[in-house]
PDB file of N, CA and C in Angstrom:
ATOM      1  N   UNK A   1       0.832  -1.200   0.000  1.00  0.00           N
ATOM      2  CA  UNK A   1       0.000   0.000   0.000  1.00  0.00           C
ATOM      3  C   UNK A   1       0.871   1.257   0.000  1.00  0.00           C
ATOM      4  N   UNK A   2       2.061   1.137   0.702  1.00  0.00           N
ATOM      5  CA  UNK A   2       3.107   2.334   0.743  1.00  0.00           C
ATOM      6  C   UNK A   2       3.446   2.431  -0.285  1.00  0.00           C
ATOM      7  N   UNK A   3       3.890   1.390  -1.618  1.00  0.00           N
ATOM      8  CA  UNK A   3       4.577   1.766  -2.704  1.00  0.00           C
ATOM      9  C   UNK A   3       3.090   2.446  -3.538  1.00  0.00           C
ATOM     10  N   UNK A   4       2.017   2.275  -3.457  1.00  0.00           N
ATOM     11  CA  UNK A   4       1.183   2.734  -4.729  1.00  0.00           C
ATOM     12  C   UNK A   4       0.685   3.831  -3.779  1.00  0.00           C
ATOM     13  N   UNK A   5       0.924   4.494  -2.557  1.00  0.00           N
ATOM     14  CA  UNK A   5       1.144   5.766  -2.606  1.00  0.00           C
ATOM     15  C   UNK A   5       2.218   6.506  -2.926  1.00  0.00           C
ATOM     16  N   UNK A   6       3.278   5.791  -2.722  1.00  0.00           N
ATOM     17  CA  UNK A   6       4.610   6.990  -3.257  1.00  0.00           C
ATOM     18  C   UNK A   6       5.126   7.005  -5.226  1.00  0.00           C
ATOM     19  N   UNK A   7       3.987   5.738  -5.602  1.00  0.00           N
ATOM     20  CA  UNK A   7       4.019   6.281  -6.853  1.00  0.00           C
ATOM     21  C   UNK A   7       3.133   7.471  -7.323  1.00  0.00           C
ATOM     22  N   UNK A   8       1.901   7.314  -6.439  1.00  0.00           N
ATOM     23  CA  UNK A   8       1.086   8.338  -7.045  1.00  0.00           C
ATOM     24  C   UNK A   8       1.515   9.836  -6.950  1.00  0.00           C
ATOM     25  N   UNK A   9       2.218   9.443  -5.746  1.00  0.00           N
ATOM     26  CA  UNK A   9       3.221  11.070  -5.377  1.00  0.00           C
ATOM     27  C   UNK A   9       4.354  11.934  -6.302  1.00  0.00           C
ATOM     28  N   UNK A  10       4.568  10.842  -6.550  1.00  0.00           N
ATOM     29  CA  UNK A  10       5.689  10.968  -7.797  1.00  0.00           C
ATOM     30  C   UNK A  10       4.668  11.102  -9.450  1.00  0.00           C
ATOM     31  N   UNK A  11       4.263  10.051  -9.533  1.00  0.00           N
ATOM     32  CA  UNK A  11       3.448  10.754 -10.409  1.00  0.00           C
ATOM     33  C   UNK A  11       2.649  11.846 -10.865  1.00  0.00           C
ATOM     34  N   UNK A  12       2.190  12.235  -9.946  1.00  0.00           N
ATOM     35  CA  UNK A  12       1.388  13.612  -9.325  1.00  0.00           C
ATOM     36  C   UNK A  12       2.619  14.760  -9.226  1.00  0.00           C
ATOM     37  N   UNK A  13       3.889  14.840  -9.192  1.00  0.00           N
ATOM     38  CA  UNK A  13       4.825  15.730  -9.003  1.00  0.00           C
ATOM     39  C   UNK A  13       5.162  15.396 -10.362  1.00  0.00           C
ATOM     40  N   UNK A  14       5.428  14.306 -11.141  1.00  0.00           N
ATOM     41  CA  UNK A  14       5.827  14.381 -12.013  1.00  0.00           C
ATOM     42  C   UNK A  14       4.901  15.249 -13.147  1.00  0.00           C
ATOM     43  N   UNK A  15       3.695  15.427 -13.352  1.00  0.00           N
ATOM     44  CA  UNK A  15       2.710  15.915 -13.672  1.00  0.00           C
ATOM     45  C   UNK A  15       2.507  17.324 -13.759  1.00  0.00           C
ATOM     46  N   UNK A  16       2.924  17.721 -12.369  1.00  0.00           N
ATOM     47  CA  UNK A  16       2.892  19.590 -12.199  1.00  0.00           C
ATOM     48  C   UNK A  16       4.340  19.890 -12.599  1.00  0.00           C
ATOM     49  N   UNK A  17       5.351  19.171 -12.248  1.00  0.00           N
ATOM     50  CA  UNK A  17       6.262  19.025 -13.149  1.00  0.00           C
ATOM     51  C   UNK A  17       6.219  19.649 -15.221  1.00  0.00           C
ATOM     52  N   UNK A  18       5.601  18.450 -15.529  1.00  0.00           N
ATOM     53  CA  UNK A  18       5.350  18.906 -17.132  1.00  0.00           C
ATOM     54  C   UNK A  18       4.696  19.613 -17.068  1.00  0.00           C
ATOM     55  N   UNK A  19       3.900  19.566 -16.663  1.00  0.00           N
ATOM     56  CA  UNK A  19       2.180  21.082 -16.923  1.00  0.00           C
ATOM     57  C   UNK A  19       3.245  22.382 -16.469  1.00  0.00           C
ATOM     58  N   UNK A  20       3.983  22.908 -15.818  1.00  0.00           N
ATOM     59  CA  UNK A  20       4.411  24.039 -15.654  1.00  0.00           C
ATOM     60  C   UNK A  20       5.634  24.138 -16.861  1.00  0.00           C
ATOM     61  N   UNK A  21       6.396  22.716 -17.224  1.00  0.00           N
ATOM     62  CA  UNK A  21       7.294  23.327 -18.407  1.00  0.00           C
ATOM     63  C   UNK A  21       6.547  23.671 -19.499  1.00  0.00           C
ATOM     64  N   UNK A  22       5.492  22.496 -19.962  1.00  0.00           N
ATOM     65  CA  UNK A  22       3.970  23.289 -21.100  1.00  0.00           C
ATOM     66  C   UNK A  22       3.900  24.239 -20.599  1.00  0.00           C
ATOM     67  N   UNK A  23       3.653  25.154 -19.968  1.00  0.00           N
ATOM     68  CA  UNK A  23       3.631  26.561 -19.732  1.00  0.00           C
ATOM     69  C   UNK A  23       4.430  27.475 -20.439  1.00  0.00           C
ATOM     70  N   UNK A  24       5.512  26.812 -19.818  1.00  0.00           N
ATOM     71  CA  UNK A  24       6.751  27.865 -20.102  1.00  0.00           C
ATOM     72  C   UNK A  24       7.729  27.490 -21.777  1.00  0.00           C
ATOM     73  N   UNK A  25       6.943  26.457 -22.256  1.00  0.00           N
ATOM     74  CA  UNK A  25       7.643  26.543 -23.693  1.00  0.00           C
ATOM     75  C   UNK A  25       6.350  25.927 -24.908  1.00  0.00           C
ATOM     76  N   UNK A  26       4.895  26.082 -24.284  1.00  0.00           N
ATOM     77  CA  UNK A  26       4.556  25.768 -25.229  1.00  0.00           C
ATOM     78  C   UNK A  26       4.014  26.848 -25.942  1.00  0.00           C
ATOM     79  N   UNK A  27       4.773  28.462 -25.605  1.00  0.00           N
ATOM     80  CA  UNK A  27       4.238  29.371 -26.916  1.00  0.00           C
ATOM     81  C   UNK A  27       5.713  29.069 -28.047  1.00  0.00           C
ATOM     82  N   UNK A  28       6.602  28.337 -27.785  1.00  0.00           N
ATOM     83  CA  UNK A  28       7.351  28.157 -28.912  1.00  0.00           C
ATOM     84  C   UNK A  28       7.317  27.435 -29.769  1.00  0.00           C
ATOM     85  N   UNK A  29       6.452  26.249 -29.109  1.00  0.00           N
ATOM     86  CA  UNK A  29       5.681  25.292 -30.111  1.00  0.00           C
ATOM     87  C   UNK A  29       3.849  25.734 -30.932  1.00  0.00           C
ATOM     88  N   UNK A  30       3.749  27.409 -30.324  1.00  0.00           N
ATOM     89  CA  UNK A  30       2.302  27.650 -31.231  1.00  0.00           C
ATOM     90  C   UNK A  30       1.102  27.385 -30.123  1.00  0.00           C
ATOM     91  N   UNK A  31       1.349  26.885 -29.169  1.00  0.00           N
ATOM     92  CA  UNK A  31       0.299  27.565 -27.837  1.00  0.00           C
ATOM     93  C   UNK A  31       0.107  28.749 -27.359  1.00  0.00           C
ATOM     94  N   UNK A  32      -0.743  29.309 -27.836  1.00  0.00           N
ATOM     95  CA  UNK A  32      -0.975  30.557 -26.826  1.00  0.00           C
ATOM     96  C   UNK A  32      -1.846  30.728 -26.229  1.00  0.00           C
ATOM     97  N   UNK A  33      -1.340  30.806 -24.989  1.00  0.00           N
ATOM     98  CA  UNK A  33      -2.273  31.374 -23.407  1.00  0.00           C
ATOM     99  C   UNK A  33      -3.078  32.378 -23.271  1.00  0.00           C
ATOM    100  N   UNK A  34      -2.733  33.663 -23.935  1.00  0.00           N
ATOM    101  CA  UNK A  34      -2.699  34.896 -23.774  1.00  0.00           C
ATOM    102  C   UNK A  34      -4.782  34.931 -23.977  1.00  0.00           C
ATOM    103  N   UNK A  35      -5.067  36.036 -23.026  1.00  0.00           N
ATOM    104  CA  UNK A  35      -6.455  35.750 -23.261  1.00  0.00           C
ATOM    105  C   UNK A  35      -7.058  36.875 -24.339  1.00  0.00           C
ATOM    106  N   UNK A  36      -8.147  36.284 -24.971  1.00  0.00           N
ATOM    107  CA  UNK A  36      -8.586  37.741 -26.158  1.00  0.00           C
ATOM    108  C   UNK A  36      -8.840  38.802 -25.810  1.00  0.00           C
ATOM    109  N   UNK A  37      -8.338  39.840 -26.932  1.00  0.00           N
ATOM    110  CA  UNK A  37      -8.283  40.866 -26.149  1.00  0.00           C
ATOM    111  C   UNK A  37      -9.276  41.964 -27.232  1.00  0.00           C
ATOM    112  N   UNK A  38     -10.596  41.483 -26.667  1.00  0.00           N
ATOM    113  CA  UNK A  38     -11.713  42.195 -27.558  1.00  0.00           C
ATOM    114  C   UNK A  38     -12.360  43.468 -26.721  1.00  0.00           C
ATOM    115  N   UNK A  39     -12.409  44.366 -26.950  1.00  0.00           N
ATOM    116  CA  UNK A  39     -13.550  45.099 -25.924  1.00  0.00           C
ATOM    117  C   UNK A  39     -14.932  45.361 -26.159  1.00  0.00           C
ATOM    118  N   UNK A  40     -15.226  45.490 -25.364  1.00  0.00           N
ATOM    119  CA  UNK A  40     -16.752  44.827 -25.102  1.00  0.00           C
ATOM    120  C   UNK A  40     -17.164  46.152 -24.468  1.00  0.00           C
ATOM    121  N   UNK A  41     -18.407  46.640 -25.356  1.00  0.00           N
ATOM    122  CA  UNK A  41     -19.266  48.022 -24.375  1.00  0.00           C
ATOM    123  C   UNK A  41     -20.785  47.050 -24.419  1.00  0.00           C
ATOM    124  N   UNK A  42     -21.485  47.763 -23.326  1.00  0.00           N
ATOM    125  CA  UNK A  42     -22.836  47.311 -22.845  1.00  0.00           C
ATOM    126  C   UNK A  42     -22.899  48.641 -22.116  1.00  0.00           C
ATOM    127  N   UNK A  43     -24.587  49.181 -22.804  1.00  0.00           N
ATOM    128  CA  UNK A  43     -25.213  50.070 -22.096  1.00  0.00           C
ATOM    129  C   UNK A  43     -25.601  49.491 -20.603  1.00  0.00           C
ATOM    130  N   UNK A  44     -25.454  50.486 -19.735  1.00  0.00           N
ATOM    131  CA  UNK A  44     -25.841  50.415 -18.379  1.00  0.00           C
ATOM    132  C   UNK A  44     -27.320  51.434 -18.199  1.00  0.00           C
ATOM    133  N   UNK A  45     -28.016  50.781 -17.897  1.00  0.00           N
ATOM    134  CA  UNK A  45     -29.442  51.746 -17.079  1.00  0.00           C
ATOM    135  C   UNK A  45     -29.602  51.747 -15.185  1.00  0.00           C
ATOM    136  N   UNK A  46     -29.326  52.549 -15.205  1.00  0.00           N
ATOM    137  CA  UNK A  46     -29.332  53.480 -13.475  1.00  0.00           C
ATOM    138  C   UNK A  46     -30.833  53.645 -13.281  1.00  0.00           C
ATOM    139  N   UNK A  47     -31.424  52.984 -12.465  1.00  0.00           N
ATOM    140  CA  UNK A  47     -32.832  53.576 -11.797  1.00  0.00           C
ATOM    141  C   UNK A  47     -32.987  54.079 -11.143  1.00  0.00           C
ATOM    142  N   UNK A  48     -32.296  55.825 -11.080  1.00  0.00           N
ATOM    143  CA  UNK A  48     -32.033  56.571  -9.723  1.00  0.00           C
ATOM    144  C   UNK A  48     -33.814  56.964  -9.581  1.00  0.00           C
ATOM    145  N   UNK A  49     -34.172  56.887  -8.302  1.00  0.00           N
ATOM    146  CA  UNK A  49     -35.125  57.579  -8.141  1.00  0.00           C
ATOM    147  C   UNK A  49     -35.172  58.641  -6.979  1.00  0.00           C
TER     148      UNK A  49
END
């Protein structure tokens, strides 16, 4: 039972491991993160009374 937790540990580190280097090199492979950058208006109505 100890070894198929300290694999999952390792696996699980190994994991955030890759997911943070995909981060950091997959805009050189044509991923981009970056979020759209559209602007957006919407009338607002105030019901001051």
């Amino acid at each position: 039972m100890g070894r198929l937790i300290k694999f999952l540990i390792y696996l699980i580190c190994l994991g955030f491991i890759g997911l943070v280097a995909y981060a950091y090199v997959g805009p050189f492979f044509g991923a981009d993160f970056s979020a759209p950058q559209n602007e957006i208006r919407e009338p607002v109505i105030l019901n001051v009374d």
